[in-house]
N, C-alpha and C. Protein backbone atom coordinates (compact mmCIF):
# COMPACT_ATOMS: atom_id res chain seq x y z
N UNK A 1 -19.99 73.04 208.07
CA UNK A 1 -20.89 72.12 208.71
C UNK A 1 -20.33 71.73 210.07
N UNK A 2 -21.18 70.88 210.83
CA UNK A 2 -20.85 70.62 212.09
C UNK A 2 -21.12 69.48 212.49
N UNK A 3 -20.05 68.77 212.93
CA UNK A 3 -19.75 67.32 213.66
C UNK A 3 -19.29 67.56 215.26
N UNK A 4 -19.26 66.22 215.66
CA UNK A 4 -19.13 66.24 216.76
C UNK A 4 -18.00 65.27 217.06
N UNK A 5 -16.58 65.40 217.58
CA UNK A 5 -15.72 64.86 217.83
C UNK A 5 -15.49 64.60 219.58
N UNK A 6 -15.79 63.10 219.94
CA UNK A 6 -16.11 63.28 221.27
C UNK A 6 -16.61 64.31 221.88
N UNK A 7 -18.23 64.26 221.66
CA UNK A 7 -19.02 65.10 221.97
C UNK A 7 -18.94 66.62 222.17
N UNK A 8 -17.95 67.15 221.44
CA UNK A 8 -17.56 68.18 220.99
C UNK A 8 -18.15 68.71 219.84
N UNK A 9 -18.64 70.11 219.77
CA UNK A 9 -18.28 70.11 218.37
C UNK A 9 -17.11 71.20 217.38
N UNK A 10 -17.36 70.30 216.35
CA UNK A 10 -16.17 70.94 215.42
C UNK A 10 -16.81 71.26 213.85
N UNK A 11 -16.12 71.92 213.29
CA UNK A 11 -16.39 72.55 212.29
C UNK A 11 -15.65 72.06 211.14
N UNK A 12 -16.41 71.23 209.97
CA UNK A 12 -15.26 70.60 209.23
C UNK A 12 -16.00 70.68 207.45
N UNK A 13 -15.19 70.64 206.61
CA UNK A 13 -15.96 70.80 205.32
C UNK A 13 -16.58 70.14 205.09
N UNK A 14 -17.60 70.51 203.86
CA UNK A 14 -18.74 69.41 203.45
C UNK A 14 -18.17 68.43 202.52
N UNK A 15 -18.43 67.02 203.29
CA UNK A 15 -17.82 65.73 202.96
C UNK A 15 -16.53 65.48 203.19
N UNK A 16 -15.88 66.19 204.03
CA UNK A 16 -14.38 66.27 204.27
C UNK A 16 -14.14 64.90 204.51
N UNK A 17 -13.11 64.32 204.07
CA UNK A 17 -12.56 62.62 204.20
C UNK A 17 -12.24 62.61 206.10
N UNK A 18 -12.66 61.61 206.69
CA UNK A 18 -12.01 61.27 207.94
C UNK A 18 -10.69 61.66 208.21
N UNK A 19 -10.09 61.13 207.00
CA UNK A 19 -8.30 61.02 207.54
C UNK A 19 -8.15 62.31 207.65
N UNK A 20 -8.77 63.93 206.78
CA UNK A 20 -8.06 65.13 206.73
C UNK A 20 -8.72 65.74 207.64
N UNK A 21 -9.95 65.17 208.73
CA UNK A 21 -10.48 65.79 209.46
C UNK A 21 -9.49 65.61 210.76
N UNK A 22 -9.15 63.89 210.80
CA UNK A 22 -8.04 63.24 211.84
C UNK A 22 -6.62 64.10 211.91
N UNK A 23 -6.63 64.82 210.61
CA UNK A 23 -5.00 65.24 210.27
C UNK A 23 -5.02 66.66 211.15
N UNK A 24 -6.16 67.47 210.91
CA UNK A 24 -6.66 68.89 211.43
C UNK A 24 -6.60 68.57 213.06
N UNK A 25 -6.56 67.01 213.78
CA UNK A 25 -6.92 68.01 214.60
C UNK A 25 -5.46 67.45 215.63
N UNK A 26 -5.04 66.45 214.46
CA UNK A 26 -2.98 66.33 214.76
C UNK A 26 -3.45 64.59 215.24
N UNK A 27 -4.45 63.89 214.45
CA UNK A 27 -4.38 62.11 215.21
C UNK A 27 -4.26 61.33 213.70
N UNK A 28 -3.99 61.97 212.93
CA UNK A 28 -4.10 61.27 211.97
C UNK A 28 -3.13 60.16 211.75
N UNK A 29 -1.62 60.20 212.35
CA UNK A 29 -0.49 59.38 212.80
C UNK A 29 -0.39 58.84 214.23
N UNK A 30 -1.59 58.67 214.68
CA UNK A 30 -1.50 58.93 216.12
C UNK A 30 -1.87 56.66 216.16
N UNK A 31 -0.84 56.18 216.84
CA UNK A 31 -1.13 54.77 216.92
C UNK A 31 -1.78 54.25 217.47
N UNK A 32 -2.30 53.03 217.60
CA UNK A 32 -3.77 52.63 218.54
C UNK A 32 -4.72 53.79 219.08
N UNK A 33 -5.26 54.09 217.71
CA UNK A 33 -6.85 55.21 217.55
C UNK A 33 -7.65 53.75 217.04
N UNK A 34 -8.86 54.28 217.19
CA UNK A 34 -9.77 53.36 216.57
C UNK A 34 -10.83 54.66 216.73
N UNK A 35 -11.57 54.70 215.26
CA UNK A 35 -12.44 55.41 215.38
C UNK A 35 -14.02 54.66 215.08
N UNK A 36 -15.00 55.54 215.64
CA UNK A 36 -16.28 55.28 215.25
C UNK A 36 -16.96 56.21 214.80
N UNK A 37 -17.77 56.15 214.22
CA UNK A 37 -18.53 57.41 213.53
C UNK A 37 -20.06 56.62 213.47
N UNK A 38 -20.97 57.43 214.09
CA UNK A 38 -22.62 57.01 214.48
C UNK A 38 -22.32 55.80 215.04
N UNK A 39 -21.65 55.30 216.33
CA UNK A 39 -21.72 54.13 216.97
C UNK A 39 -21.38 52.86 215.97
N UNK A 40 -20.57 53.26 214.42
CA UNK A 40 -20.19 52.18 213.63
C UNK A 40 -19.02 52.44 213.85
N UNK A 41 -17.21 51.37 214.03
CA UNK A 41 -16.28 51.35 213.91
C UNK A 41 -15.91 51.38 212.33
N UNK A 42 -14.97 52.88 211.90
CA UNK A 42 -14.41 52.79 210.76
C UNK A 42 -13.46 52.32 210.28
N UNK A 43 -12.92 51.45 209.89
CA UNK A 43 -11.55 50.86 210.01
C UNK A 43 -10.22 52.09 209.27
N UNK A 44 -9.02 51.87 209.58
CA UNK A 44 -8.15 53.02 209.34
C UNK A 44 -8.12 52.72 207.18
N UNK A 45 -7.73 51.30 206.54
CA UNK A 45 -7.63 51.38 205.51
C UNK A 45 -8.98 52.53 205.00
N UNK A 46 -10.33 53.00 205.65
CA UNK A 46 -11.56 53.30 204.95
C UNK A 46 -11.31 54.60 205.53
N UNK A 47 -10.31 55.08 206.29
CA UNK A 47 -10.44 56.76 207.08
C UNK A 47 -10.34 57.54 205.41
N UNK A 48 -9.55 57.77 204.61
CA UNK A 48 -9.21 58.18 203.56
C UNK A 48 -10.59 58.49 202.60
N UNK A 49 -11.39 57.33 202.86
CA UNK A 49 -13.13 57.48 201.90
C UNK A 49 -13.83 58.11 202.18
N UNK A 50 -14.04 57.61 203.36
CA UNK A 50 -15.33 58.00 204.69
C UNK A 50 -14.88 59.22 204.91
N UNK A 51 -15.91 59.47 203.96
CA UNK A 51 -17.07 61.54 204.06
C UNK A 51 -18.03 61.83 204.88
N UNK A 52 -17.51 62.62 206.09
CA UNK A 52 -17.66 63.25 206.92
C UNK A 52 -18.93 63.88 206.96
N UNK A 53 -20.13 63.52 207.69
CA UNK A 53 -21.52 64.21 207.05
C UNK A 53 -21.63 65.41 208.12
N UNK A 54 -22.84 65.80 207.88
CA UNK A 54 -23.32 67.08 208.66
C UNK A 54 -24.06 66.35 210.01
N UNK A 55 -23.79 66.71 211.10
CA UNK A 55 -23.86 66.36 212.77
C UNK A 55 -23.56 64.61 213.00
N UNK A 56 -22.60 63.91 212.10
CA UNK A 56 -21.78 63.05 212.58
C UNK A 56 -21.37 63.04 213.93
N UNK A 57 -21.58 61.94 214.54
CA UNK A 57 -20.85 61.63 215.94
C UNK A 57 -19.64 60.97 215.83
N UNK A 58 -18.53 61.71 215.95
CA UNK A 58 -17.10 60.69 215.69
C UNK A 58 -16.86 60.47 217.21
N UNK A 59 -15.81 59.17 217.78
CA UNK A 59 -15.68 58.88 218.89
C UNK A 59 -14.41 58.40 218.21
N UNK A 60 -13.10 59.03 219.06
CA UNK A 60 -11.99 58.27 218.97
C UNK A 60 -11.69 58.40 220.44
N UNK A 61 -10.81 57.35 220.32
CA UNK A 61 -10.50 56.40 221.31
C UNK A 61 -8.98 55.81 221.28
N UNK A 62 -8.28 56.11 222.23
CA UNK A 62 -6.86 55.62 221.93
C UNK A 62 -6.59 54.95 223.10
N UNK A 63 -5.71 53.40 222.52
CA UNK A 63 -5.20 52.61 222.99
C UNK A 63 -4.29 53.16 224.53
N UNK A 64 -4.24 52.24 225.57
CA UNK A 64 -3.19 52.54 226.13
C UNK A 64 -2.67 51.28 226.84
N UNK A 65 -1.33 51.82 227.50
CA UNK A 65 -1.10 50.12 228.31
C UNK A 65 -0.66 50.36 229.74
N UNK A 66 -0.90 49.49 230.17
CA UNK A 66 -0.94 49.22 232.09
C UNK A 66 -1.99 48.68 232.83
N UNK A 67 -2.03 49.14 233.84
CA UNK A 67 -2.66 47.86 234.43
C UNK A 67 -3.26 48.68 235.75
């Protein structure tokens, strides 16, 4: 099936959990991510549940600092 990871797309199993989709693509340890999936924020305790549908919009987004 096919999602879209920052408007990309990617190719990921049917219902694949967030976290092993995050792990595939090396952010799954990655600190200040915050993800969204269809313009909803998933929180990290729910990455592990949250099954991955067919043309999902994921948006991650990582923290940074400066000014």
């Amino acid at each position: 099936m096919v999602c879209y990871v920052n408007n990309l797309a990617h190719e990921a199993t049917d219902n694949q959990p967030l976290a092993d989709l995050l792990a595939t693509l090396g952010q799954a340890q990655t600190r200040g991510l915050a993800v969204a999936v269809n313009d909803a924020v998933v929180p990290r305790a729910k990455w592990a549940s949250h099954a991955v549908q067919p043309h999902d919009r994921i948006l991650l987004i990582r923290a940074t600092q400066g000014g």
